[in-house]
Protein backbone atom coordinates (compact mmCIF):
# COMPACT_ATOMS: atom_id res chain seq x y z
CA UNK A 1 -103.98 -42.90 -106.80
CA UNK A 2 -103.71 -40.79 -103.45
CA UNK A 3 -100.40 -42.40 -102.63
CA UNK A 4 -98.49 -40.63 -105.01
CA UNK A 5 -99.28 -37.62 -103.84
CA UNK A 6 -96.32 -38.03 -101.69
CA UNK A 7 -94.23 -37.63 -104.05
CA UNK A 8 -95.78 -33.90 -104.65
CA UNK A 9 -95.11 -33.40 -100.65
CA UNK A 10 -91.88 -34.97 -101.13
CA UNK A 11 -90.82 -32.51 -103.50
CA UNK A 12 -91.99 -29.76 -102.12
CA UNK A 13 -90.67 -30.37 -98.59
CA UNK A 14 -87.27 -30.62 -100.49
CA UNK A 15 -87.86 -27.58 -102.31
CA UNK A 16 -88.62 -25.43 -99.42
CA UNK A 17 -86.14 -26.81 -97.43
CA UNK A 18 -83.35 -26.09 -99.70
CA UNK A 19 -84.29 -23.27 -100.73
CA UNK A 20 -84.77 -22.54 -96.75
CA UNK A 21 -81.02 -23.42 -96.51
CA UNK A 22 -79.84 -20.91 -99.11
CA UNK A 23 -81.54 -17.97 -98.01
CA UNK A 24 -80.94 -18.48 -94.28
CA UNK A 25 -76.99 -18.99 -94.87
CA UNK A 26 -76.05 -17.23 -97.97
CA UNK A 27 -75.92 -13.58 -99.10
CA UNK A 28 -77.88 -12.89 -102.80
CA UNK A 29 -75.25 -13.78 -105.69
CA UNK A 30 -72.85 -15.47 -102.82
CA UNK A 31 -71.50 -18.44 -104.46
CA UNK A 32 -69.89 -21.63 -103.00
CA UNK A 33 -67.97 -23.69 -105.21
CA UNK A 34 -68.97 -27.72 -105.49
CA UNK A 35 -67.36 -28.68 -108.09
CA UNK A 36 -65.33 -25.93 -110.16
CA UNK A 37 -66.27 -24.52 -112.78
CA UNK A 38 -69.21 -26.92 -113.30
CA UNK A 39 -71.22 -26.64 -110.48
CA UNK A 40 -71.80 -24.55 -107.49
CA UNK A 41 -74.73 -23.30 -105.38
CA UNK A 42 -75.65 -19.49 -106.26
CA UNK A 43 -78.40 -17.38 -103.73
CA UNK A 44 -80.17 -15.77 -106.78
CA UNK A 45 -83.77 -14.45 -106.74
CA UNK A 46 -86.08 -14.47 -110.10
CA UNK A 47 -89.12 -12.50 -110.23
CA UNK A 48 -90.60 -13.84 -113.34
CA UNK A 49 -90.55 -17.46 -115.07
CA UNK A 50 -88.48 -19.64 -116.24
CA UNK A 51 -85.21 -17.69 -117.14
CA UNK A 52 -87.11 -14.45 -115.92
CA UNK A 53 -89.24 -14.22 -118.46
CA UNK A 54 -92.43 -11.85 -117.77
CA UNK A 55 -91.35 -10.64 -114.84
CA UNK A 56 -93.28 -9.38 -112.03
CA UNK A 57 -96.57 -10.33 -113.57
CA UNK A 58 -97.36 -11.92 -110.29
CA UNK A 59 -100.87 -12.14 -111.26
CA UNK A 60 -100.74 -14.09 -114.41
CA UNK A 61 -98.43 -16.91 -112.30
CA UNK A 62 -101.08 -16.92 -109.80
CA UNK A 63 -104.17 -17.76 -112.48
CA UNK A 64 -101.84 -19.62 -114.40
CA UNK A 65 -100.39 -22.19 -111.41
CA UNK A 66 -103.81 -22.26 -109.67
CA UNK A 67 -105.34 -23.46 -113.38
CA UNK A 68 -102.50 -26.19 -113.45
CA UNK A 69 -102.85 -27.31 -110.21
CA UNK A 70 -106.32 -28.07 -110.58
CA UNK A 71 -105.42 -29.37 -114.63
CA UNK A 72 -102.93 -31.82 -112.98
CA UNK A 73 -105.52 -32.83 -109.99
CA UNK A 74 -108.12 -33.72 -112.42
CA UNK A 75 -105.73 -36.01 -114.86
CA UNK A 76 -104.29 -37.66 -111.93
CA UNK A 77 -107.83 -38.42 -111.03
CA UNK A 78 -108.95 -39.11 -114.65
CA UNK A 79 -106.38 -39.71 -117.42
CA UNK A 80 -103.75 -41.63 -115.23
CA UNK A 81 -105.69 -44.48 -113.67
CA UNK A 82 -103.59 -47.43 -113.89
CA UNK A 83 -100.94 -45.62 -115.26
CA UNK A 84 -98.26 -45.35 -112.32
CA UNK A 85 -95.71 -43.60 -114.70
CA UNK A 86 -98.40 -40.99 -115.41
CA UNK A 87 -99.43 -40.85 -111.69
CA UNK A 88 -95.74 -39.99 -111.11
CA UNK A 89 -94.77 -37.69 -114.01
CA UNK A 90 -98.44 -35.47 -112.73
CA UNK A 91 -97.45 -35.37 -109.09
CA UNK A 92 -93.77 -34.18 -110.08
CA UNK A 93 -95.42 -31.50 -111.99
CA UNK A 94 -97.65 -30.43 -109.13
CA UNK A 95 -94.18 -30.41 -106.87
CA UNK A 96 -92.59 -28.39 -109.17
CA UNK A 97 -95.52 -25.93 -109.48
CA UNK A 98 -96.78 -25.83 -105.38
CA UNK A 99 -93.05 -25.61 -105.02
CA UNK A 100 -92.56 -21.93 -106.98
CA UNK A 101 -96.44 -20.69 -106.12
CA UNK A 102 -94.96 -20.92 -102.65
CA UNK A 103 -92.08 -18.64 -103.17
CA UNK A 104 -94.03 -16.57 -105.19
CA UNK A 105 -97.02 -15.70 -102.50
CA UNK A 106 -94.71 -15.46 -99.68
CA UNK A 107 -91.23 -13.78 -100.63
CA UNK A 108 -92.98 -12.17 -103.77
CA UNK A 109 -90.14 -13.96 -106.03
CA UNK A 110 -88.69 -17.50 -106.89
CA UNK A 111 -85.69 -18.31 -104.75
CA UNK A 112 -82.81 -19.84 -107.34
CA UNK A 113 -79.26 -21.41 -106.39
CA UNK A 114 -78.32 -24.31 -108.62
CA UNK A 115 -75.39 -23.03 -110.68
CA UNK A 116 -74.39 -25.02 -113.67
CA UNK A 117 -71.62 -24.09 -115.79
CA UNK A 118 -70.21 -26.13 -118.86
CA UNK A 119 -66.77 -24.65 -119.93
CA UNK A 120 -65.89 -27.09 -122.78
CA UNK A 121 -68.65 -25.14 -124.84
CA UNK A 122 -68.60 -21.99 -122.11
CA UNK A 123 -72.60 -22.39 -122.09
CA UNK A 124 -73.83 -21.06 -118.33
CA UNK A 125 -76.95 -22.91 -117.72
CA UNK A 126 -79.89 -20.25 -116.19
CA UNK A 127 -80.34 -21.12 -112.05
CA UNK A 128 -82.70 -23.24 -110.97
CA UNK A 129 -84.26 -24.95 -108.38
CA UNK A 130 -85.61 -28.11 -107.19
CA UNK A 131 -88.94 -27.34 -108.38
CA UNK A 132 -87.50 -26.43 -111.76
CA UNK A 133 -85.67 -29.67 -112.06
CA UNK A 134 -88.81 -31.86 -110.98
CA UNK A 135 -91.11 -29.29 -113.28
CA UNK A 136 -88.19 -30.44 -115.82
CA UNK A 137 -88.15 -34.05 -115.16
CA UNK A 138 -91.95 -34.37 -114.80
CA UNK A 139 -92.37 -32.58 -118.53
CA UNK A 140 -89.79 -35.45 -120.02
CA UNK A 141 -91.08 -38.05 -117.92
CA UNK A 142 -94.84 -37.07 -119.45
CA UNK A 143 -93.60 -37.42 -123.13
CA UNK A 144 -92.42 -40.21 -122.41
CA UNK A 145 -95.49 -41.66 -121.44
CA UNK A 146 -97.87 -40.29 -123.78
CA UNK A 147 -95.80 -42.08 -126.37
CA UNK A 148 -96.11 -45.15 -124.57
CA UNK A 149 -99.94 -44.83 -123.91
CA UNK A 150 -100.18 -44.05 -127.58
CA UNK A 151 -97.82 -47.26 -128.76
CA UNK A 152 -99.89 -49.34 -126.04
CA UNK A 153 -103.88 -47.60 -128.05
CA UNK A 154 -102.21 -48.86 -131.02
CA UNK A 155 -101.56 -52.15 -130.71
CA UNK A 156 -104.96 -52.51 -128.82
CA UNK A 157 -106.28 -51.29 -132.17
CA UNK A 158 -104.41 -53.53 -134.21
């Protein structure tokens, strides 16, 4: 169960880094073009949530990710014994969120910079981040296996 705790470190490493990267060689709202229109890399700053929702209620996010640190360090502990999918989904989840609490205590806001844009229906996807996308992934990936763990109960029962 320990072991996957690197891929927590793994993703946060990569989300520090990158974000690193942006603010150490881009202005704020500098763009660079990767693949026009659809993608670039944006230096954007959010002082709230997701989508800057409830911003600069820095005190909430800090009870809030502390509480859900310690939630996902007591299922990965508990609930996800032999469950490596679970295992993986919870320590993506802690990435995500050790990831943002970072920015959060030391720059006093979220760094953003992945700029998606999808012109056939001209939707502009909010920035994000690495820890947004493994937050993101881990949330899907956790669906996924509570319906499996459920499915699996089931046909135990059966």
């Amino acid at each position: 169960m320990y072991k996957y705790y690197g891929i927590a470190i793994v993703a946060v490493i990569l989300d520090q880094w990158t974000k690193w990267l942006v603010v150490k060689n881009m202005e704020l709202s500098e763009r660079i073009s990767v693949w026009d229109p659809w993608f670039g890399i944006l230096s954007h700053r959010n002082r709230g949530a997701a989508w800057g929702m409830l911003e600069g209620q820095m005190w909430l996010f800090t009870i809030v990710t502390v509480a859900v640190i310690i939630a996902i360090i007591y299922f990965n502990h508990t609930e996800a014994k032999g469950k490596p999918l679970y295992h993986i989904s919870l320590m993506l989840l802690l990435g995500g969120a050790v990831g943002n609490f970072i920015d959060r205590l030391f720059r006093g806001e979220v760094v953003d910079f992945v700029d998606v844009y999808i012109p056939v229906v001209n939707y502009h996807f909010p920035i994000f981040n690495i820890a947004d996308a493994a937050l993101t992934i881990a949330v899907v990936m956790l669906f996924i296996t509570i319906i499996l763990e459920e499915k699996k109960d089931k046909k135990k029962v059966k």
